[in-house]
N, C-alpha and C. Protein backbone atom coordinates (compact mmCIF):
# COMPACT_ATOMS: atom_id res chain seq x y z
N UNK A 1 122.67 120.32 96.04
CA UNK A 1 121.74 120.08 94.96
C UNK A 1 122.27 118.95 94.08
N UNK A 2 121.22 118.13 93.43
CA UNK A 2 121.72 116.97 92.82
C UNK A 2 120.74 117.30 90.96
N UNK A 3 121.24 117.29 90.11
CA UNK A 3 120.79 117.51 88.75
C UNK A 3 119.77 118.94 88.84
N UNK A 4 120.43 119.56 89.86
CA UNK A 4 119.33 121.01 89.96
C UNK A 4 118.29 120.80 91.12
N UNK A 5 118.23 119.94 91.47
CA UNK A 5 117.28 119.63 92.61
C UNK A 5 117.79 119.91 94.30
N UNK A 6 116.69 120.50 94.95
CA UNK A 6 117.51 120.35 96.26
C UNK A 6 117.35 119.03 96.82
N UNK A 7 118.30 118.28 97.90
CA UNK A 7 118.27 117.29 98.43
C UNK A 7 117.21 117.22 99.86
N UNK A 8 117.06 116.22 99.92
CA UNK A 8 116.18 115.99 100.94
C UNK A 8 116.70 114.25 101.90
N UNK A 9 116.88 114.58 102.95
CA UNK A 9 117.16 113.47 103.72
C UNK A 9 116.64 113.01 104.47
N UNK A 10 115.43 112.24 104.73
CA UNK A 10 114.16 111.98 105.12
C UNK A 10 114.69 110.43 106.06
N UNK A 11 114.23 110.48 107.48
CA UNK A 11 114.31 109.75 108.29
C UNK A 11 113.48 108.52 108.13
N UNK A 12 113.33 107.38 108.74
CA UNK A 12 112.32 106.39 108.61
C UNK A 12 111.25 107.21 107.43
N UNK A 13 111.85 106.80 106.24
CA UNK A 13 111.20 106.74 104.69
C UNK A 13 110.93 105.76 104.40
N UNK A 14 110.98 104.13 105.30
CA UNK A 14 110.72 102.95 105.17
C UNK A 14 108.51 102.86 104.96
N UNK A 15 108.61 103.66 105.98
CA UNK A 15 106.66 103.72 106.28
C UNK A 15 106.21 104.57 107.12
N UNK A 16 104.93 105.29 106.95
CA UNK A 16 104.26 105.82 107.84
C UNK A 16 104.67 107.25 107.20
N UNK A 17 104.78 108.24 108.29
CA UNK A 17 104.88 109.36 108.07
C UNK A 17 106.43 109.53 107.39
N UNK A 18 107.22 109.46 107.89
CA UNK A 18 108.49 109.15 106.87
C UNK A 18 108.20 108.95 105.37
N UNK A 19 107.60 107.58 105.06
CA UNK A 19 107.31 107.65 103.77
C UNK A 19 106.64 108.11 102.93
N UNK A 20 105.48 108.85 103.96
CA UNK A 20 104.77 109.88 103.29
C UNK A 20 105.21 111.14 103.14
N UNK A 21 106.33 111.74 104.31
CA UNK A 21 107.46 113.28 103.55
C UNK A 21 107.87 112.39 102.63
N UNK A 22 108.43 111.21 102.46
CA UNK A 22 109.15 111.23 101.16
C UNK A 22 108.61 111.46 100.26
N UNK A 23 107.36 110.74 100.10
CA UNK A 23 106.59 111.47 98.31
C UNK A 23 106.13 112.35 98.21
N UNK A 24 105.95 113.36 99.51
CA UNK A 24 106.02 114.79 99.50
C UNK A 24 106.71 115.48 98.69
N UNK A 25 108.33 115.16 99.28
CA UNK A 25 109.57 115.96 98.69
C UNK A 25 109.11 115.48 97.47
N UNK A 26 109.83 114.10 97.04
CA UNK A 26 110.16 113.74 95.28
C UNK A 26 108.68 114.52 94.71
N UNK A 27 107.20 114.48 94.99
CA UNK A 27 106.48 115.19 94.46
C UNK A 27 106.72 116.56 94.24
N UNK A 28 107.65 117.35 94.97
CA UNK A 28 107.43 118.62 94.60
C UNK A 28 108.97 119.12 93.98
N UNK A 29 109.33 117.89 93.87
CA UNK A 29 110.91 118.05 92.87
C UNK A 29 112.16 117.66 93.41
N UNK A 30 111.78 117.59 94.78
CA UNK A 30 113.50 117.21 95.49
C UNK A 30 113.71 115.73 95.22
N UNK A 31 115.21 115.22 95.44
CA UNK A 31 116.10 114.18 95.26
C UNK A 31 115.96 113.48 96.75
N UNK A 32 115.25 112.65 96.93
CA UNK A 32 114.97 112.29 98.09
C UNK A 32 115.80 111.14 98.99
N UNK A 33 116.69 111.25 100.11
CA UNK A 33 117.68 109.94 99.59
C UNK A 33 116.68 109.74 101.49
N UNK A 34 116.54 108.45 101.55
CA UNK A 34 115.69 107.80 102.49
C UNK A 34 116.58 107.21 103.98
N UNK A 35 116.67 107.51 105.09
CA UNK A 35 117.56 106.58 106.20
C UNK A 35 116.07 106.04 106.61
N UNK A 36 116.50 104.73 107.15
CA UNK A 36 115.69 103.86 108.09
C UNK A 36 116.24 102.86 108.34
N UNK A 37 115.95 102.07 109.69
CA UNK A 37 116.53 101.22 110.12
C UNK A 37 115.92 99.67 109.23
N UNK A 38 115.10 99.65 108.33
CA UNK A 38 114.74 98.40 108.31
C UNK A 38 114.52 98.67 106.72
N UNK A 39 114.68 97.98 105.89
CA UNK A 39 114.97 97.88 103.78
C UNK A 39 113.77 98.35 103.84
N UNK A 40 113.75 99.18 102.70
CA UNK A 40 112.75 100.07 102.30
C UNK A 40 112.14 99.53 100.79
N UNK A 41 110.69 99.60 100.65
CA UNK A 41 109.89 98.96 99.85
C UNK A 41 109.90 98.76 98.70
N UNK A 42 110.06 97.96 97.66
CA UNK A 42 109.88 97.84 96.22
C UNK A 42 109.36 99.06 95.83
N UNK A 43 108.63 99.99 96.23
CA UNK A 43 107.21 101.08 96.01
C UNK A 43 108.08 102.36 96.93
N UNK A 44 109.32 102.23 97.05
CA UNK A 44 109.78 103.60 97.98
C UNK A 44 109.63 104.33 97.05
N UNK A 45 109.52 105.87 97.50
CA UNK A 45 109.60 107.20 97.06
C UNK A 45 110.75 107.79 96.99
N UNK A 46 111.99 106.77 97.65
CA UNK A 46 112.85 107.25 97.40
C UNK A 46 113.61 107.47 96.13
N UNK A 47 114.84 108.23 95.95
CA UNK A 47 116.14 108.23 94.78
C UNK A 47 116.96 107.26 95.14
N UNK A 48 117.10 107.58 96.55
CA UNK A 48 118.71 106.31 97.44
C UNK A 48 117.91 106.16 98.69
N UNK A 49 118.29 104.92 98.83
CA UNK A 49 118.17 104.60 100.44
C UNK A 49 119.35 104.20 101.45
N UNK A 50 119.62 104.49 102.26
CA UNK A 50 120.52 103.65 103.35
C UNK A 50 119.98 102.92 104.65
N UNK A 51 120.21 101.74 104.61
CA UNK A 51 119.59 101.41 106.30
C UNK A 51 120.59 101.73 107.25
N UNK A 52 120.42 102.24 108.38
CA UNK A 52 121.06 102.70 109.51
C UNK A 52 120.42 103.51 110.38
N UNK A 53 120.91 103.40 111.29
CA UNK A 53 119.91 103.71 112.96
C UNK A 53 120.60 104.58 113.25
N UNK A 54 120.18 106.09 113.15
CA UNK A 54 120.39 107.21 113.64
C UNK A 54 120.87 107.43 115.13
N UNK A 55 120.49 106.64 115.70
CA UNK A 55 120.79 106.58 117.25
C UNK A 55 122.32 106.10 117.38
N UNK A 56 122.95 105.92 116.65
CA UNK A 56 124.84 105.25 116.80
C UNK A 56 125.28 106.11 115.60
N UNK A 57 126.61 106.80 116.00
CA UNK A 57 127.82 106.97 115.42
C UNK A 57 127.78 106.23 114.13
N UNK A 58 127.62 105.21 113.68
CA UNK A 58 128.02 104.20 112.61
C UNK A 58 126.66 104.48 111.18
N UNK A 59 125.61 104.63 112.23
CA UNK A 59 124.50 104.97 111.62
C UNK A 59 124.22 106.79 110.90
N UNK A 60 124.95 107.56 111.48
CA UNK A 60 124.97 108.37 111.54
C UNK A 60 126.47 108.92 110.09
N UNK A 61 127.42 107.90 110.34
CA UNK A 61 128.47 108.07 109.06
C UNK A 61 128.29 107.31 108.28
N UNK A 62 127.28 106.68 108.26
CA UNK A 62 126.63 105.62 107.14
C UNK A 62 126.10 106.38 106.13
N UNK A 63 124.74 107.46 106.95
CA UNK A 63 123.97 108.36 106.09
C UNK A 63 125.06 109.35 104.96
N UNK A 64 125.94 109.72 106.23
CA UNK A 64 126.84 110.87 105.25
C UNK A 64 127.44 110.33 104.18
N UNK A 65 127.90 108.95 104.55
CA UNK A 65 128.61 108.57 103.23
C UNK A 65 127.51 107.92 102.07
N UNK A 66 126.12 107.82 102.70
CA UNK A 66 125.02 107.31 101.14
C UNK A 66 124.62 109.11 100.80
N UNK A 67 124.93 110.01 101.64
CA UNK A 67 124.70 111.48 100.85
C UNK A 67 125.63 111.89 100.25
N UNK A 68 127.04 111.56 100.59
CA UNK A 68 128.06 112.05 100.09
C UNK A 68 128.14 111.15 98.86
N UNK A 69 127.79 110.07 98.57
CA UNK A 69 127.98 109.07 97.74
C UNK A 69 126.95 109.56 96.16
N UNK A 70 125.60 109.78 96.69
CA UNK A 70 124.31 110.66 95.66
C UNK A 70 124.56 111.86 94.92
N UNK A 71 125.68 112.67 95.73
CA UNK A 71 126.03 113.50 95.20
C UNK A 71 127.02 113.64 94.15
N UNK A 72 127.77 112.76 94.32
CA UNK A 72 128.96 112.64 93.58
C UNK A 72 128.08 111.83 92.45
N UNK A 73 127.07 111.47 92.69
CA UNK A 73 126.55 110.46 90.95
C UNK A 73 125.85 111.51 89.84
C-alpha cells in the first residue's frame, strides 16, 4: 500500500485496454504505477510509469525496481 492505497501494476498502460484498467484502478482509489514498452502519454492515468518489456529479465527487474522505488516515496 502506498499513502493507504492499494497498489496496482498495470501492463501496457501506454493505450488501449491497459490504459483503460489504468483509470479504472486510479478511479476507484488505487496508486497506479504503469509498465509498457513504449513512453506513456502526457494524459496517462498513471502515478509512475516505467518503460520495459516484460518479455526479458531486465524488463522484468526494471518494473520491481520502479515498484520498489513508489513505495519507498
Amino acid at each position: 500500500m502506498i499513502d493507504g492505497r492499494p497498489v496496482a501494476v498495470i501492463s501496457g498502460a501506454s493505450s488501449g485496454i491497459g490504459e483503460a484498467t489504468a483509470r479504472r484502478f486510479r478511479s476507484d482509489g488505487w496508486h497506479v504505477l504503469g509498465v509498457d514498452i513504449k513512453h506513456p502519454g502526457d494524459d496517462s492515468p498513471c502515478h509512475g510509469s516505467v518503460i520495459a518489456d516484460l518479455a526479458t529479465i531486465e524488463g522484468i527487474e526494471a518494473a520491481e525496481t520502479a515498484l520498489r522505488d513508489c513505495r519507498a516515496t
